[in-house]
N, C-alpha and C. Protein backbone atom coordinates (compact mmCIF):
# COMPACT_ATOMS: atom_id res chain seq x y z
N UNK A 1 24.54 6.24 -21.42
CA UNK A 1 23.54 7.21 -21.87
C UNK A 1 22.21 6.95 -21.17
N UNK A 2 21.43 7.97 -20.35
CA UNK A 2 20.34 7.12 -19.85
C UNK A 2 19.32 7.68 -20.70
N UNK A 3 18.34 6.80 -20.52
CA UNK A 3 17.14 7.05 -21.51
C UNK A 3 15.75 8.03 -21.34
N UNK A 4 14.86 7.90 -21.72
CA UNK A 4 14.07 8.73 -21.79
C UNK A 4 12.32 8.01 -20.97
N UNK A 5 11.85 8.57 -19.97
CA UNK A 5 10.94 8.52 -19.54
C UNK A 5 9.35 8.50 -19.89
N UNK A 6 8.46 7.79 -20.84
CA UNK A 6 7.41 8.38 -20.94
C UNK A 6 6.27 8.12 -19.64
N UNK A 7 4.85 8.75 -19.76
CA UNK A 7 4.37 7.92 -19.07
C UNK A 7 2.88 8.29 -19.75
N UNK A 8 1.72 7.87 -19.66
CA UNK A 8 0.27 7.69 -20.11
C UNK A 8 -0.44 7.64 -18.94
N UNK A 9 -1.02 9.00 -19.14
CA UNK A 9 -2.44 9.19 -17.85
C UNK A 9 -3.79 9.24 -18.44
N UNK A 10 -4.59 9.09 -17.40
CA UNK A 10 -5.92 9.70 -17.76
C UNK A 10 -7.07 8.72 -16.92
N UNK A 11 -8.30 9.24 -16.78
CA UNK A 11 -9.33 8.66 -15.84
C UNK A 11 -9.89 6.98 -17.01
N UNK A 12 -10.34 6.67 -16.54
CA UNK A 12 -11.31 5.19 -16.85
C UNK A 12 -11.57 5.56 -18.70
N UNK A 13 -11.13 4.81 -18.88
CA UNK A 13 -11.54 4.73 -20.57
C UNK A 13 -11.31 5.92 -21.43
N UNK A 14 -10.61 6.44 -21.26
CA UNK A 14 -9.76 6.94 -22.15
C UNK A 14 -9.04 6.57 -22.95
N UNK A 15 -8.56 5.23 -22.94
CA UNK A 15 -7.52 4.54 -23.93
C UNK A 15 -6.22 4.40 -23.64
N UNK A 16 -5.50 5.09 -23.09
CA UNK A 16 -4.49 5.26 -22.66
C UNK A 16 -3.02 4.33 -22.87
N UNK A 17 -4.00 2.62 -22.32
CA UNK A 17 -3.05 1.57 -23.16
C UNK A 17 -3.18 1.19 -24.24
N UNK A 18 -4.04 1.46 -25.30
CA UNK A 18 -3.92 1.26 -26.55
C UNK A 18 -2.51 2.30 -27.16
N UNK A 19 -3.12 3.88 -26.99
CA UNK A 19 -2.05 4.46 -26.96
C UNK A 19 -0.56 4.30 -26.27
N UNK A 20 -0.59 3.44 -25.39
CA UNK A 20 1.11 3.59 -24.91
C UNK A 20 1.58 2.60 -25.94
N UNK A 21 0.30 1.49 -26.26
CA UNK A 21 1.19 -0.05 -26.93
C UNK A 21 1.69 0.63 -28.42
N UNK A 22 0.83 1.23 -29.24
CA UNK A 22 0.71 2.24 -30.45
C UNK A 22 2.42 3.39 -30.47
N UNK A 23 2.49 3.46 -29.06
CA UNK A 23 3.69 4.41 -29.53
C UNK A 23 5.04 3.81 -29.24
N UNK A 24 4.56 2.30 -28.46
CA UNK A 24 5.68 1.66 -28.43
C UNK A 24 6.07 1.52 -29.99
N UNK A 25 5.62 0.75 -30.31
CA UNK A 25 5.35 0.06 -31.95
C UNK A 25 5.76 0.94 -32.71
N UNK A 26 5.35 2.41 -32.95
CA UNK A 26 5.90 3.13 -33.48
C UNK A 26 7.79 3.78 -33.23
N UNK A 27 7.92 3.72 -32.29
CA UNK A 27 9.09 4.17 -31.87
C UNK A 27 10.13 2.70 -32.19
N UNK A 28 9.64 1.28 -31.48
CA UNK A 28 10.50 0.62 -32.10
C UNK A 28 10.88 0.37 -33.30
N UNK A 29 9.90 0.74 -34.54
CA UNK A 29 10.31 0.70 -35.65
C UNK A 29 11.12 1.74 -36.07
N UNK A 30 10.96 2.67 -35.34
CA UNK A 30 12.10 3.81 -35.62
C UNK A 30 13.57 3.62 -35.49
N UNK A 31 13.50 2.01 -34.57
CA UNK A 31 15.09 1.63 -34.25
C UNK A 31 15.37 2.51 -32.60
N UNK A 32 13.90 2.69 -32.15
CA UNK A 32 14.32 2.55 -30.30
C UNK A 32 14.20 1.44 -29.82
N UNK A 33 15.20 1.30 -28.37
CA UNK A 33 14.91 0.27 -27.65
C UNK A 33 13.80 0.71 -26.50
N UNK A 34 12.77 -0.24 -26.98
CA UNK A 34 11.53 0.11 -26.28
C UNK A 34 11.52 -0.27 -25.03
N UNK A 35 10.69 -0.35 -23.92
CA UNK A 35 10.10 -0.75 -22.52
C UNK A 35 9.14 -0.47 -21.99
N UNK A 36 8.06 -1.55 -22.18
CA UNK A 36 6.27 -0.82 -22.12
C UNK A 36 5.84 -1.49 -20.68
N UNK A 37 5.37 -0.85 -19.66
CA UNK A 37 5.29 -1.42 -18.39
C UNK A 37 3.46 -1.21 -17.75
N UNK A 38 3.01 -1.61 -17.22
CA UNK A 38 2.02 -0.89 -16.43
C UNK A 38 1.77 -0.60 -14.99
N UNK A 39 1.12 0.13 -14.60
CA UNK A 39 1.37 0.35 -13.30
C UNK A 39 -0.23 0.63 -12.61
N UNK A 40 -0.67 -0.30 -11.49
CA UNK A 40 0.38 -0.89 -10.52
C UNK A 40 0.50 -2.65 -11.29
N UNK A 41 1.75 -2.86 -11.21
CA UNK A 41 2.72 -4.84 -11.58
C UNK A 41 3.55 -4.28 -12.62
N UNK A 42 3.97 -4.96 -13.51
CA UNK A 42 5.36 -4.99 -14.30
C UNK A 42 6.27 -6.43 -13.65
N UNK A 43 6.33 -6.22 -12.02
CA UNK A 43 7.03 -7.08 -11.64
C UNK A 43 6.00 -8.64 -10.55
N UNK A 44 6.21 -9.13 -10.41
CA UNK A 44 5.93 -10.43 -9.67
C UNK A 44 5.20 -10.28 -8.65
N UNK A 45 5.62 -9.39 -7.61
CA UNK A 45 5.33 -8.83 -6.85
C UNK A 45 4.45 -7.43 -6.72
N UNK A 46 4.68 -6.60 -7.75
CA UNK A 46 3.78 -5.59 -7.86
C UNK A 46 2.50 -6.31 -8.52
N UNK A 47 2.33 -7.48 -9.33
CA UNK A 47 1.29 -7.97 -9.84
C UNK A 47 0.51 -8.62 -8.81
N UNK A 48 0.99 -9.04 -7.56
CA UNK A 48 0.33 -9.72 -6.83
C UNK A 48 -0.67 -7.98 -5.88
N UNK A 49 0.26 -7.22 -5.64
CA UNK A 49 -0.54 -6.12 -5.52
C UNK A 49 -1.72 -5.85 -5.88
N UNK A 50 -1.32 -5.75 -7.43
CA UNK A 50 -2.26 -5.01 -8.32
C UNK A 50 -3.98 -5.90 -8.07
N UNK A 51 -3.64 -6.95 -8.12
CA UNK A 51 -4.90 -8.02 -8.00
C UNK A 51 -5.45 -7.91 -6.33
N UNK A 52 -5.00 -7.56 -5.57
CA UNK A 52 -5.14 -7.05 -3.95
C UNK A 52 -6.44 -5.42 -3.74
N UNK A 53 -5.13 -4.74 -4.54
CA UNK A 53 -6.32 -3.73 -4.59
C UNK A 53 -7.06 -3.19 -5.60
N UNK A 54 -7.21 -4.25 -6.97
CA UNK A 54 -8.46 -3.87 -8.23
C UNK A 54 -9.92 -4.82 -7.46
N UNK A 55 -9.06 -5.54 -6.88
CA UNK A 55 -10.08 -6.85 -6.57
C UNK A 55 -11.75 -6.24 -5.98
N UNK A 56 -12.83 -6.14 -6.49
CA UNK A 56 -13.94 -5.74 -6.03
C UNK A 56 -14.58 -6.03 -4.41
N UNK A 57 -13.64 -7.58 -4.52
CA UNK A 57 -13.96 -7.78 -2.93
C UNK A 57 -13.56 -7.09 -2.03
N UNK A 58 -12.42 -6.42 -2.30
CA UNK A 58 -12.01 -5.95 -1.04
C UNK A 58 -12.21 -4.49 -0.65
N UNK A 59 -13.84 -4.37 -0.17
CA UNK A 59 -14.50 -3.37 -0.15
C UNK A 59 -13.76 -2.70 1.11
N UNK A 60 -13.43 -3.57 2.15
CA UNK A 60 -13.32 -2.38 3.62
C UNK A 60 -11.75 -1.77 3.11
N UNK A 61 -11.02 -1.71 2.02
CA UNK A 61 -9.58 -1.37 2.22
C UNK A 61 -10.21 0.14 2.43
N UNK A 62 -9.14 0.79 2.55
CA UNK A 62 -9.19 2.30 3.31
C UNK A 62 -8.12 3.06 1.90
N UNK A 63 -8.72 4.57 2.11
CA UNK A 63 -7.70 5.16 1.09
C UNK A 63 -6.57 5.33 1.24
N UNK A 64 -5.89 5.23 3.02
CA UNK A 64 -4.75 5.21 3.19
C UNK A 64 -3.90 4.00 3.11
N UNK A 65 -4.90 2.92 2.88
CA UNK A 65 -4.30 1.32 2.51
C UNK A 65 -4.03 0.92 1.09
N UNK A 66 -4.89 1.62 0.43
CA UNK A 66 -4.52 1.99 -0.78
C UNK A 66 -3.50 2.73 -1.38
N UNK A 67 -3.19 3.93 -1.24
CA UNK A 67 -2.35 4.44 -1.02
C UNK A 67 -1.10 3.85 -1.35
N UNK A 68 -0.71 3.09 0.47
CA UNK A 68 0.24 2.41 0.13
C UNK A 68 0.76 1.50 -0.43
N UNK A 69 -0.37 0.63 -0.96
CA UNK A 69 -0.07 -0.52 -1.83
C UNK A 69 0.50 -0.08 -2.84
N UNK A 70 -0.32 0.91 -3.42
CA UNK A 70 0.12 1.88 -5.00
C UNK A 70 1.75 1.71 -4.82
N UNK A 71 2.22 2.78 -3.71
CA UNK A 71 3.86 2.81 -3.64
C UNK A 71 4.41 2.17 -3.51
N UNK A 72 3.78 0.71 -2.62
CA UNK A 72 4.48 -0.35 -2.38
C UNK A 72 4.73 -0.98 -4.17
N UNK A 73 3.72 -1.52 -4.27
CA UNK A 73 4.44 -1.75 -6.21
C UNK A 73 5.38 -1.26 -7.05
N UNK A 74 4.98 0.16 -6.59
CA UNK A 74 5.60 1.19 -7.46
C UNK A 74 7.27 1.23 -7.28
N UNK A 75 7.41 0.84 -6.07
CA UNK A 75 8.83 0.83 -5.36
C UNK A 75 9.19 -0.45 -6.21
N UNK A 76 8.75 -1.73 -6.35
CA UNK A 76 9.32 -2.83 -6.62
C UNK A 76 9.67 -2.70 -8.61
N UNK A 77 8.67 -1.62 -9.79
CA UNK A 77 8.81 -1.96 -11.09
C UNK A 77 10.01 -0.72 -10.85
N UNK A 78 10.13 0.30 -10.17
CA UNK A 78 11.25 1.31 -10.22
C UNK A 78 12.75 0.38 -10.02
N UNK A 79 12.43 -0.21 -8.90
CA UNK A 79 14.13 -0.87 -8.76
C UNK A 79 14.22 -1.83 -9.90
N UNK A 80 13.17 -2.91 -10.27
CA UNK A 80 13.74 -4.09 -10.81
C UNK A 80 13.25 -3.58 -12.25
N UNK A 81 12.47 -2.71 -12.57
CA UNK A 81 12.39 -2.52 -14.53
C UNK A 81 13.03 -0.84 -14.62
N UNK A 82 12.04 -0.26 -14.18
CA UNK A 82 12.22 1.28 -14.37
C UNK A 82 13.76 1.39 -15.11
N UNK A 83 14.41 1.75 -13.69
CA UNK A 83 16.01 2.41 -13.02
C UNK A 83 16.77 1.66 -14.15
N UNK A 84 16.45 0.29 -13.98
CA UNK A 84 17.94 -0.10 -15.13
C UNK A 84 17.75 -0.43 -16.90
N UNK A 85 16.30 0.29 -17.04
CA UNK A 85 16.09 0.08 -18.28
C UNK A 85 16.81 2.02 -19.12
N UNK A 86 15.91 1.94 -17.91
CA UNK A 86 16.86 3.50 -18.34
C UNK A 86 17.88 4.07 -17.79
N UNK A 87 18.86 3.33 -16.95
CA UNK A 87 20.36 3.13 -17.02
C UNK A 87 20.84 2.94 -18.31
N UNK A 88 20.06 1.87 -19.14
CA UNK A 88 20.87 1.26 -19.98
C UNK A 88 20.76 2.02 -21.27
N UNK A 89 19.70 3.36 -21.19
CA UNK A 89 19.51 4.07 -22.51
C UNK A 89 18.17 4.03 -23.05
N UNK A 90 17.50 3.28 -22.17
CA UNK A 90 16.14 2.43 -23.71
C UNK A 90 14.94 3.90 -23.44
N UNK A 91 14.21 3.64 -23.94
CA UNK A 91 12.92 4.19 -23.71
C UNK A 91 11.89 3.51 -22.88
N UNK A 92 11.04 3.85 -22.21
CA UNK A 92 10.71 3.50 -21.06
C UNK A 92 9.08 3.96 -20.76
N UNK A 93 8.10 3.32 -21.59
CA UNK A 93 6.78 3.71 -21.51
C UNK A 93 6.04 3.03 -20.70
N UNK A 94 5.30 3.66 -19.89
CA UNK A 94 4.53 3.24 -18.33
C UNK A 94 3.36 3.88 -18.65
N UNK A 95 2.51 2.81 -18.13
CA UNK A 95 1.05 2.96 -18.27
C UNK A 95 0.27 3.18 -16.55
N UNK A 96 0.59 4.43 -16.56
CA UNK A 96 0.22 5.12 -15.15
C UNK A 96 1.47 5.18 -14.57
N UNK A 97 1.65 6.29 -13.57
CA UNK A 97 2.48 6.15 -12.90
C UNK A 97 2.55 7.56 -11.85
N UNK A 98 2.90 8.57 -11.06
CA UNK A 98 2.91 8.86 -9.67
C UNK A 98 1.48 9.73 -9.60
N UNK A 99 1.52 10.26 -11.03
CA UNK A 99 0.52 11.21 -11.41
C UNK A 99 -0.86 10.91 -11.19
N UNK A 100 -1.15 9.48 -11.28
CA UNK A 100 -2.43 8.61 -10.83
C UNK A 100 -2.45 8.37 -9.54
N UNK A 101 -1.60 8.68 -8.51
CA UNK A 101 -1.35 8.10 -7.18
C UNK A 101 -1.92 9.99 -6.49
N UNK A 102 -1.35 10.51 -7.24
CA UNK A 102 -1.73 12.02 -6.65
C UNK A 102 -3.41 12.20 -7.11
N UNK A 103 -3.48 12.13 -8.31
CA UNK A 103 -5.16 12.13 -8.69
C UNK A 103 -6.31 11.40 -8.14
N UNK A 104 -6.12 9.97 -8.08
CA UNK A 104 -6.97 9.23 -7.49
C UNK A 104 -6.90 8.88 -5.90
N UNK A 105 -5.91 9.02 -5.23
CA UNK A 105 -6.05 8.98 -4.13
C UNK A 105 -6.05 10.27 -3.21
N UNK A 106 -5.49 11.15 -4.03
CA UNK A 106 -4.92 12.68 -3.06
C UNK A 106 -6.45 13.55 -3.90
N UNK A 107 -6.54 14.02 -5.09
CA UNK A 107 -7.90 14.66 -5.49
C UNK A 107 -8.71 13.81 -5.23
N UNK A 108 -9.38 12.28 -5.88
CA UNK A 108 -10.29 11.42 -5.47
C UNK A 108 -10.96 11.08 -4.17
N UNK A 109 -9.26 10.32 -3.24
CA UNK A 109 -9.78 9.97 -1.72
C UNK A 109 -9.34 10.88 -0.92
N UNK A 110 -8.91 12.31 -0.84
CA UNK A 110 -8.66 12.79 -0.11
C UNK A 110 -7.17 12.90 0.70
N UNK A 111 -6.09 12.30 0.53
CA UNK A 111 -5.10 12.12 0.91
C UNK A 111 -4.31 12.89 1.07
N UNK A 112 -3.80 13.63 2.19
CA UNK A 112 -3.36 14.61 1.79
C UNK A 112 -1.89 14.65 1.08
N UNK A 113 -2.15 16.01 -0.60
CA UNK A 113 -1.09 15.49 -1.24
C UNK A 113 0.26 15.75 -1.02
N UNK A 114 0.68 16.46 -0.33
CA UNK A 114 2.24 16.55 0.04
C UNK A 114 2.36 15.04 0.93
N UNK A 115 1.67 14.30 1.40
CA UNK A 115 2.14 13.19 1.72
C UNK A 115 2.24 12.32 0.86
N UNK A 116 1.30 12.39 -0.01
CA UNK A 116 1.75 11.25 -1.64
C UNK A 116 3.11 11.70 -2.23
N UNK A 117 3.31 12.91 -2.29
CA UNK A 117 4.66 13.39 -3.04
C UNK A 117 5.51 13.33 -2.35
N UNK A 118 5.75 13.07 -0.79
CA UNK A 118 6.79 12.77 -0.18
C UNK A 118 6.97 11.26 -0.36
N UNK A 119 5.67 10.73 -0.14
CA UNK A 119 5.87 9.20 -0.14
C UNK A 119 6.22 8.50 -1.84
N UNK A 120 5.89 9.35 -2.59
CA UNK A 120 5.87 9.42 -4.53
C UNK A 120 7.70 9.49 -4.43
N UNK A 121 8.28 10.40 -3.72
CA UNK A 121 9.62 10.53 -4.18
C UNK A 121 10.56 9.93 -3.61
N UNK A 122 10.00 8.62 -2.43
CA UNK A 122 10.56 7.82 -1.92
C UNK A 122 10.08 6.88 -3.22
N UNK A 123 9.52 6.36 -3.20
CA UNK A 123 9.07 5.34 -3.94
C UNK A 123 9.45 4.87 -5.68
N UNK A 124 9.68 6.22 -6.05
CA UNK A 124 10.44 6.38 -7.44
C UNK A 124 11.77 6.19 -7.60
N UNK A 125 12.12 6.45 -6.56
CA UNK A 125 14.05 6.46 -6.40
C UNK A 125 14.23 8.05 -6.96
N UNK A 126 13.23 9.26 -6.37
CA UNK A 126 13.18 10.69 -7.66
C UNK A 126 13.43 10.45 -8.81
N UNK A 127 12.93 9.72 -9.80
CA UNK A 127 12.73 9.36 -11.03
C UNK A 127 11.47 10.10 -11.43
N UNK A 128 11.20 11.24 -12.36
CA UNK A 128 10.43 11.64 -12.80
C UNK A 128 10.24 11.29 -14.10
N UNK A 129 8.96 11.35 -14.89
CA UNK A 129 8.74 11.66 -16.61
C UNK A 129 9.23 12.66 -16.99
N UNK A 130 10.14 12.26 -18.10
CA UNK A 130 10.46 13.87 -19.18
C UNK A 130 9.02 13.84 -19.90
N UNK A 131 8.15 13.21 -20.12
CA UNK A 131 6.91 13.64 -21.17
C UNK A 131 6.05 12.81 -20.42
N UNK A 132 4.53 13.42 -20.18
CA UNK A 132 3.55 12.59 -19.64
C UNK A 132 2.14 13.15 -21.17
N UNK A 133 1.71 11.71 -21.07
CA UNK A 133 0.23 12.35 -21.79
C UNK A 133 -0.67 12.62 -21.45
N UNK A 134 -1.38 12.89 -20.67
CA UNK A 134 -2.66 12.82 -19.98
C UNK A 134 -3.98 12.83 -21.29
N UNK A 135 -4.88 11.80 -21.36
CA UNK A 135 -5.84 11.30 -22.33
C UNK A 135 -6.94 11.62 -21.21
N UNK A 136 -7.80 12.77 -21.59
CA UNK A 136 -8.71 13.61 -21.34
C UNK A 136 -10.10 12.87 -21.77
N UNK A 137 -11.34 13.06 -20.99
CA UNK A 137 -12.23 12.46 -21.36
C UNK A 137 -13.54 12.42 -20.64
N UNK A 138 -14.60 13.02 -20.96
CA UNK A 138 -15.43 13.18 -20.30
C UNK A 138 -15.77 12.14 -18.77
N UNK A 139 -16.20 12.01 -18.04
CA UNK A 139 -16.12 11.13 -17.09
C UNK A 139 -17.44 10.15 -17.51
N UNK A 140 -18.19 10.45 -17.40
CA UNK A 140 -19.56 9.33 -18.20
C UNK A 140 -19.33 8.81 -18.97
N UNK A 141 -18.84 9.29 -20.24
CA UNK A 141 -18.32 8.69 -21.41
C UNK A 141 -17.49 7.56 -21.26
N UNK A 142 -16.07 8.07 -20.48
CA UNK A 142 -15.02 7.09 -20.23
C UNK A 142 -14.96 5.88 -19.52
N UNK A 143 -16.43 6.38 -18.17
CA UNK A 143 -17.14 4.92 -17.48
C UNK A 143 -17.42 4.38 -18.45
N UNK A 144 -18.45 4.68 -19.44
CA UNK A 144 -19.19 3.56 -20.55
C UNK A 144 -18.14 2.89 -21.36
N UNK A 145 -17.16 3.81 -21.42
CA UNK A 145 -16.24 2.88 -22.56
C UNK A 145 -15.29 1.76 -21.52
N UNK A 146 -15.51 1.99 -20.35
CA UNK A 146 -14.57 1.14 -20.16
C UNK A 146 -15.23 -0.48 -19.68
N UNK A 147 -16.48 -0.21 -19.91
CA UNK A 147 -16.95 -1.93 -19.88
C UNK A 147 -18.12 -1.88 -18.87
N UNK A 148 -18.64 -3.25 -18.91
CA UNK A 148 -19.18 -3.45 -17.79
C UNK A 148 -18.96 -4.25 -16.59
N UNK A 149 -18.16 -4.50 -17.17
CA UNK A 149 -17.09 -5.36 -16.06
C UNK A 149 -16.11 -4.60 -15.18
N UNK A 150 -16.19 -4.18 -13.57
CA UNK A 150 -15.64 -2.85 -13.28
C UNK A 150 -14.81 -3.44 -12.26
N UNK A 151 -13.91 -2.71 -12.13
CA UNK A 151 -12.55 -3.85 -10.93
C UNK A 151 -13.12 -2.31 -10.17
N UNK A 152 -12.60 -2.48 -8.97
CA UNK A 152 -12.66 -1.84 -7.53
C UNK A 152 -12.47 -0.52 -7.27
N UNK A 153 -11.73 -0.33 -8.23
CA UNK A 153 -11.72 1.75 -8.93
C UNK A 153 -12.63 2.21 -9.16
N UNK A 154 -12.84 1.28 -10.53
CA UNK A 154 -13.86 1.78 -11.60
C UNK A 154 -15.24 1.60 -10.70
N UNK A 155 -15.61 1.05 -9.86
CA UNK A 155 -16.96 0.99 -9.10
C UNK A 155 -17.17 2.15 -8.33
N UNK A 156 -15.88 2.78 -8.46
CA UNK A 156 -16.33 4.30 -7.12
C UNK A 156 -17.10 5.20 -7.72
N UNK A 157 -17.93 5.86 -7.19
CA UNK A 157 -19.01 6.71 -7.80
C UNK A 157 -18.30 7.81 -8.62
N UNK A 158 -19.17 8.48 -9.16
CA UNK A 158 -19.64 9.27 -10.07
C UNK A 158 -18.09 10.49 -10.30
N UNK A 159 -18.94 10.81 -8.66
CA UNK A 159 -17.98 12.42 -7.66
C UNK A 159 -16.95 12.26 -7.67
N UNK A 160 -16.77 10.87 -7.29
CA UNK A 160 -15.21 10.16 -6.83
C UNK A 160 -14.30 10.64 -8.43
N UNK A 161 -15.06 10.00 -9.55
CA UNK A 161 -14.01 9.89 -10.83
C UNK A 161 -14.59 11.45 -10.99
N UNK A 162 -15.23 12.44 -11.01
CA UNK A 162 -14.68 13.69 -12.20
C UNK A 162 -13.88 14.17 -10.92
N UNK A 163 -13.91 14.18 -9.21
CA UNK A 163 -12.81 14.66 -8.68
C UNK A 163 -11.48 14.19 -9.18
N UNK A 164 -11.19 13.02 -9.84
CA UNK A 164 -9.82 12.84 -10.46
C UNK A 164 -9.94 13.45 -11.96
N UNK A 165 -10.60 13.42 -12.92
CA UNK A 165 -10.59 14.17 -13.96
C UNK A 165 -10.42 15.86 -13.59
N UNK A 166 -10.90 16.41 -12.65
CA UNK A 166 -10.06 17.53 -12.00
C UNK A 166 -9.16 17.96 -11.86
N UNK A 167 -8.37 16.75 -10.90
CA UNK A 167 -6.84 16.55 -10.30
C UNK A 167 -6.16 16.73 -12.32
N UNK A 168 -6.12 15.39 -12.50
CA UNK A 168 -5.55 15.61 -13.80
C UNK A 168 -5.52 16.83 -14.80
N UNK A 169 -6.36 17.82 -14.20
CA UNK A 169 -6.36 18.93 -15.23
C UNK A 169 -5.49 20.31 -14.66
N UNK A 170 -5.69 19.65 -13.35
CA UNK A 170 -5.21 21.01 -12.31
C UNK A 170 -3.30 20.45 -12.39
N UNK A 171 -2.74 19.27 -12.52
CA UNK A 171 -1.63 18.86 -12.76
C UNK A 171 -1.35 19.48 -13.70
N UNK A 172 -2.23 19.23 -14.86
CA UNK A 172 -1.69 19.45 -16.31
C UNK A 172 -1.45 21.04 -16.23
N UNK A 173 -2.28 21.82 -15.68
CA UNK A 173 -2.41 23.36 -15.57
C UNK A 173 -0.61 23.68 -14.97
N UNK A 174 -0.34 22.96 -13.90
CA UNK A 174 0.61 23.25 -13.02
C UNK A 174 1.88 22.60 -14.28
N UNK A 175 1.61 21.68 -14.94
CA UNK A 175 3.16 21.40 -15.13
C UNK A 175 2.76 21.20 -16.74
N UNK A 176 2.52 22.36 -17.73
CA UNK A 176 2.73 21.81 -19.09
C UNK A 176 3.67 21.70 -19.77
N UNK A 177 4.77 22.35 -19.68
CA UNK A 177 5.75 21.53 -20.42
C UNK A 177 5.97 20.00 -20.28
N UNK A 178 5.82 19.52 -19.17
CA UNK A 178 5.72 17.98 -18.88
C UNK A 178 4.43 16.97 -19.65
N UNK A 179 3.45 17.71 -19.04
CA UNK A 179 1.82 17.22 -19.37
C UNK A 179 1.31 17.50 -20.46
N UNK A 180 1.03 16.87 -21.51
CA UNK A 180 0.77 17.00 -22.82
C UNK A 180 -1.10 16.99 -23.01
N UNK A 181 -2.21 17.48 -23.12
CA UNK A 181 -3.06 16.95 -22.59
C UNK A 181 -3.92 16.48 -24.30
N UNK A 182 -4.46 15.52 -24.48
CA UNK A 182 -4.96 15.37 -25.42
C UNK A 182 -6.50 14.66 -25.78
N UNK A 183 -7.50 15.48 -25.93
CA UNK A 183 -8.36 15.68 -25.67
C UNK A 183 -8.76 14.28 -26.39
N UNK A 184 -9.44 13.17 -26.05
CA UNK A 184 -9.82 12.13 -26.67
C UNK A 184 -11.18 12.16 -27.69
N UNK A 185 -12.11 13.19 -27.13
CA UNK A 185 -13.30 13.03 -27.87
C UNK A 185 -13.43 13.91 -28.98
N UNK A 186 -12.45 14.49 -29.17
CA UNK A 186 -11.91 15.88 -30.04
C UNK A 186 -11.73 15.15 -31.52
N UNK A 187 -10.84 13.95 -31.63
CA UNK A 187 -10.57 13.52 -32.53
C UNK A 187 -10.53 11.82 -32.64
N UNK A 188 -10.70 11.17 -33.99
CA UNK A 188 -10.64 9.47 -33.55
C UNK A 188 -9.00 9.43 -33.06
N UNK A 189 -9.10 8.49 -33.00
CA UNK A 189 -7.71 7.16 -32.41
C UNK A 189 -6.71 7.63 -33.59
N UNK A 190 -6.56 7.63 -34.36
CA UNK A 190 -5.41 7.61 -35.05
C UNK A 190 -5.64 9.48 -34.94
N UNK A 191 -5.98 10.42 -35.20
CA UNK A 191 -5.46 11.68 -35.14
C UNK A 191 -4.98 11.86 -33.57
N UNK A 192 -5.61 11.28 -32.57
CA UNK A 192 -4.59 11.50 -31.17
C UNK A 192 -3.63 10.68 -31.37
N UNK A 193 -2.73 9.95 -32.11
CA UNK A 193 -2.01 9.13 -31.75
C UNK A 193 -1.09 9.79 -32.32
N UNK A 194 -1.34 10.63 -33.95
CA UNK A 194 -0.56 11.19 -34.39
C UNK A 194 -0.02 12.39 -33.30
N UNK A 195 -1.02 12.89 -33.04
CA UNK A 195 -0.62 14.24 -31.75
C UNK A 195 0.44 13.69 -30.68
N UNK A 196 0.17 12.56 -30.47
CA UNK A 196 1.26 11.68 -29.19
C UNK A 196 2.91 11.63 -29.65
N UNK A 197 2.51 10.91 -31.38
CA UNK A 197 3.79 11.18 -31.97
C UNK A 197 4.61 12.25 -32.14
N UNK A 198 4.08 13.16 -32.64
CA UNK A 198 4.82 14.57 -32.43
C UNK A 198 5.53 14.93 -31.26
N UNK A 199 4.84 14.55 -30.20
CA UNK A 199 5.45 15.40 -28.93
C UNK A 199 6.89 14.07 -28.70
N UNK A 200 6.24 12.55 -28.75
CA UNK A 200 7.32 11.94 -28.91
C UNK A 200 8.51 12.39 -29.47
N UNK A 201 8.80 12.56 -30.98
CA UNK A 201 9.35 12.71 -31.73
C UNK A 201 10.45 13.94 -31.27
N UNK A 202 9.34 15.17 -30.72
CA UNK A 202 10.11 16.39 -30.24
C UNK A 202 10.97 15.54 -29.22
N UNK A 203 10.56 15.06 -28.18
CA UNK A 203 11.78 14.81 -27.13
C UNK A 203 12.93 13.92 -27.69
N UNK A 204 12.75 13.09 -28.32
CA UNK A 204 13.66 12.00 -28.67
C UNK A 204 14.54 12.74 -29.50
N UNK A 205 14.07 13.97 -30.32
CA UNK A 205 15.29 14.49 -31.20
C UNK A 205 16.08 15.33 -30.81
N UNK A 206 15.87 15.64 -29.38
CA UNK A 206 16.18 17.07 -28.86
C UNK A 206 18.12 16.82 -29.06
């Protein structure tokens, strides 16, 4: 039986992993077999990534070096967690995943995006989300909430992040049955979480 795909989007401080850990928790008590991942690491190797390109130092990387690191990871949690967790049936919640690779590098840095989605559908093994959330959020706001402590993303200007709060809306426009969008400043933490549940709930019972 293979399992079910989620995944959790959205720009800088939105919450996003509170909410994925929240619906793990909820679903395992329901008696699913859970699988909560993040992206970019999960695996050994994608973690050594991830610390490569958050790292603040490494100002000269390029958006097309970026880019590929993203897929390069992305290739390593698909073969060794992704693929055989949901071979085996489980549920499968990822904290980011191709949808952030098209937003922040293809709307953000410019990339052009039929080359992320060619290089996205190598890199997945064509593994898509049956349900994505996208956690919506003003862009100022979501800088402030996310600290003052800023890894190598979060330092890109202003333009840079609402051009991805864009991307993410123009996705969501293009694919809603997939893209769930849920407005963060609309309601506290527990009424979006309930909204997350629902749509959960719909797929898992189908």
């Amino acid at each position: 039986m293979k399992g079910k795909f989620i995944t959790f989007e959205g720009s800088e401080g939105s919450g996003k992993s509170t909410h994925a850990k929240l619906l793990k928790d909820y679903l395992k008590k329901k008696g699913f077999s859970v699988e909560l991942i993040r992206e970019p690491g999960g695996t050994r190797i994608s973690e050594k990534i991830r610390n490569i390109i958050l790292d603040p130092k490494n100002k000269a990387m390029t958006d097309i070096c970026e880019t590929l690191l993203y897929m390069a990871a992305r290739v390593q949690i698909v073969k060794e967690v992704i693929k055989p967790a949901l071979d085996k049936g489980k549920i499968v919640i990822c904290d980011r995943f191709l949808d952030s690779t098209i937003v922040y590098q293809g709307y953000g840095g410019g990339i052009d995006l039929d080359l992320i989605k060619k290089l996205g559908n190598l890199a997945t093994l064509g593994i898509k989300p049956d349900l994505t959330f996208l956690l919506d959020i003003e862009t100022k706001e979501g800088l402030r909430r996310a600290g003052k402590i800023k890894d190598r993303i979060e330092l890109k200007s202003l333009n840079y992040h609402k051009r991805v709060r864009k991307g993410y809306l123009a996705l969501a426009k293009k694919e809603p049955a997939r893209i769930k969008v849920v407005c963060v400043e609309n309601h506290n933490k527990n009424r979006n979480q309930e909204i997350i549940r629902k749509y959960a709930d719909r797929l898992l019972c189908r």
